[in-house]
C-alpha atoms as a PDB file:
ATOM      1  CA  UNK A   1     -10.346   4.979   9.041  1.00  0.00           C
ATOM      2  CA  UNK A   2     -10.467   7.626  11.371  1.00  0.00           C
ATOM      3  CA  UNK A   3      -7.130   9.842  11.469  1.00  0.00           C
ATOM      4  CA  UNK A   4      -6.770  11.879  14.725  1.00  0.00           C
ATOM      5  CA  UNK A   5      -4.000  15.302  13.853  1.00  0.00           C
ATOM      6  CA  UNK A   6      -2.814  17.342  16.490  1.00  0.00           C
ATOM      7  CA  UNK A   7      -4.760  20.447  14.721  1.00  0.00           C
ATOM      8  CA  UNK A   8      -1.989  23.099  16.295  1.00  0.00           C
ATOM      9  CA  UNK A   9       1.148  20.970  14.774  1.00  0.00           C
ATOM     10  CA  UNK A  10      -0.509  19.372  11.634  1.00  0.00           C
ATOM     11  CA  UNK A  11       1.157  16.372  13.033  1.00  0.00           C
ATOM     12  CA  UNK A  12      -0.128  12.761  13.476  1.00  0.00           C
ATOM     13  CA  UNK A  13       0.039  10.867  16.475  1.00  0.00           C
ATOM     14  CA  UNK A  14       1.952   7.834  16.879  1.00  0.00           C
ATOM     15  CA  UNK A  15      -0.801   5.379  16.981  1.00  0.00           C
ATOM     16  CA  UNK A  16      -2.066   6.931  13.342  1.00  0.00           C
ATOM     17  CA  UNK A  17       2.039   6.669  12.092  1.00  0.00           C
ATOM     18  CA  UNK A  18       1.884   3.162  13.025  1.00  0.00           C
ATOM     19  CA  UNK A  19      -1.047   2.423  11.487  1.00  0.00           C
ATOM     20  CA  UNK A  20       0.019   4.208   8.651  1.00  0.00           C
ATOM     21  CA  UNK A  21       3.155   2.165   8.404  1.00  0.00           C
ATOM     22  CA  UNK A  22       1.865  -1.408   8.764  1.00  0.00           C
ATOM     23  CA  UNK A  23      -0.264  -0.552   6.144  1.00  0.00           C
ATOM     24  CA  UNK A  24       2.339   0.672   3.646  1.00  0.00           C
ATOM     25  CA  UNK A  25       3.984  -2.709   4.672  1.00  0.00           C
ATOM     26  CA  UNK A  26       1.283  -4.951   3.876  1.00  0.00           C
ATOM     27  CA  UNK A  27       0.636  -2.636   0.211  1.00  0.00           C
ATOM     28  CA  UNK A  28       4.298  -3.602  -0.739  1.00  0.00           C
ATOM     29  CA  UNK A  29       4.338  -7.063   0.227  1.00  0.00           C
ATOM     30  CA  UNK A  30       1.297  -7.707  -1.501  1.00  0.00           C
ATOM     31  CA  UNK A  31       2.586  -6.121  -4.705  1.00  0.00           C
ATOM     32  CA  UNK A  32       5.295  -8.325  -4.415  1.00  0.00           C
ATOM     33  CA  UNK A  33       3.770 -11.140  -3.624  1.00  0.00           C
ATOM     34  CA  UNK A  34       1.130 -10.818  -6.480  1.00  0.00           C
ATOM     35  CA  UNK A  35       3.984 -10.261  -8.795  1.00  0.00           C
ATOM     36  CA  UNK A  36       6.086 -13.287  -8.303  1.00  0.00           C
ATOM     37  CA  UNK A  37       3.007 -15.230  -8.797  1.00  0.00           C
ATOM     38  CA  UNK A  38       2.315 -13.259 -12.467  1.00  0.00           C
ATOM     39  CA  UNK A  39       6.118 -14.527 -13.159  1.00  0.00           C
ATOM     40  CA  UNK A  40       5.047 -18.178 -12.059  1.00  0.00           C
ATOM     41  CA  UNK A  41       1.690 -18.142 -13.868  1.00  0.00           C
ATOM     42  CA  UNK A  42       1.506 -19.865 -17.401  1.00  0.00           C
ATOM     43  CA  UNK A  43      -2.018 -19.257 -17.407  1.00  0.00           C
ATOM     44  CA  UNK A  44      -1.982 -16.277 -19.156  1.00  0.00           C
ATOM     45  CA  UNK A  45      -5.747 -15.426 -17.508  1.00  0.00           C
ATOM     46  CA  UNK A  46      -4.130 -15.503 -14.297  1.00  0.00           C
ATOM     47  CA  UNK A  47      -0.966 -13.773 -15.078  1.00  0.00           C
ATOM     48  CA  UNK A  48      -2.488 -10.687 -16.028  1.00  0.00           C
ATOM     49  CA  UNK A  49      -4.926 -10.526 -12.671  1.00  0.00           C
ATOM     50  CA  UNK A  50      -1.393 -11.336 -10.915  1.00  0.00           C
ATOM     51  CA  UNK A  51      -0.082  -8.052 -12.886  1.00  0.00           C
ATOM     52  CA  UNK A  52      -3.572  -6.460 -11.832  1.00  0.00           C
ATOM     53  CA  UNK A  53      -3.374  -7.089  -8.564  1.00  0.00           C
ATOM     54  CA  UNK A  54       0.236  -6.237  -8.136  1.00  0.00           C
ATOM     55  CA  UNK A  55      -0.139  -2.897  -9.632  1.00  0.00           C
ATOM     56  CA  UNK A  56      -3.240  -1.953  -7.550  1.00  0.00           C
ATOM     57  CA  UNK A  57      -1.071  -2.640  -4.520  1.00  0.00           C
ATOM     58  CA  UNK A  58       2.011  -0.481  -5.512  1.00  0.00           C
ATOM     59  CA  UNK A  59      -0.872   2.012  -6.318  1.00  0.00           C
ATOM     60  CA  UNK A  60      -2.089   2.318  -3.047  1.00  0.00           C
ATOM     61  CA  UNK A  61       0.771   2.026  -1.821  1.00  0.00           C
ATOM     62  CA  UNK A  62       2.029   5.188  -3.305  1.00  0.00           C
ATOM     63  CA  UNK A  63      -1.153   6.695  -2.271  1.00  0.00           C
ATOM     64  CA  UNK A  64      -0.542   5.985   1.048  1.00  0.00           C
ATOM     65  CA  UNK A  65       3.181   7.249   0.900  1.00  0.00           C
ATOM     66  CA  UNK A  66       1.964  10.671  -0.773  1.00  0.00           C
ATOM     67  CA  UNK A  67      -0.645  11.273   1.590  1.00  0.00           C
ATOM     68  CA  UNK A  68       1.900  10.634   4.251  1.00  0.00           C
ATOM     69  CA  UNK A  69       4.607  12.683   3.146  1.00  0.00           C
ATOM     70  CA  UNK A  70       1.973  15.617   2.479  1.00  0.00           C
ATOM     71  CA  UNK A  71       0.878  15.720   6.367  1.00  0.00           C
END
């Protein structure tokens, strides 16, 4: 992904913040999604990739979120 700043302001434009923001939406709602599967599983296999999964998400989603609140 290619992130275009305003080099004067530090600042991203809109098109980048929206980007930015879909993708932060998508991060949590696949965490959250991946967890209430892990609670459905009885598979225990297939729980913990359900636990995987869900904590990759809410790690990129934090990613995401630091990177944003650091520009």
């Amino acid at each position: 992904m290619h992130t275009q700043m305003n080099i004067q302001s530090g600042q991203m434009d809109s098109n980048n913040l929206k980007v930015l923001e879909d993708q932060l939406n998508y991060e949590s709602l696949m965490s959250k999604k991946f967890s209430h599967c892990a609670n459905c599983c009885t598979d225990m296999e297939l729980k913990n990739l359900c636990r995987q999964s869900s904590q990759k998400h809410k790690q990129h989603y934090n990613e995401l979120l630091n990177y944003l609140n650091s520009h």
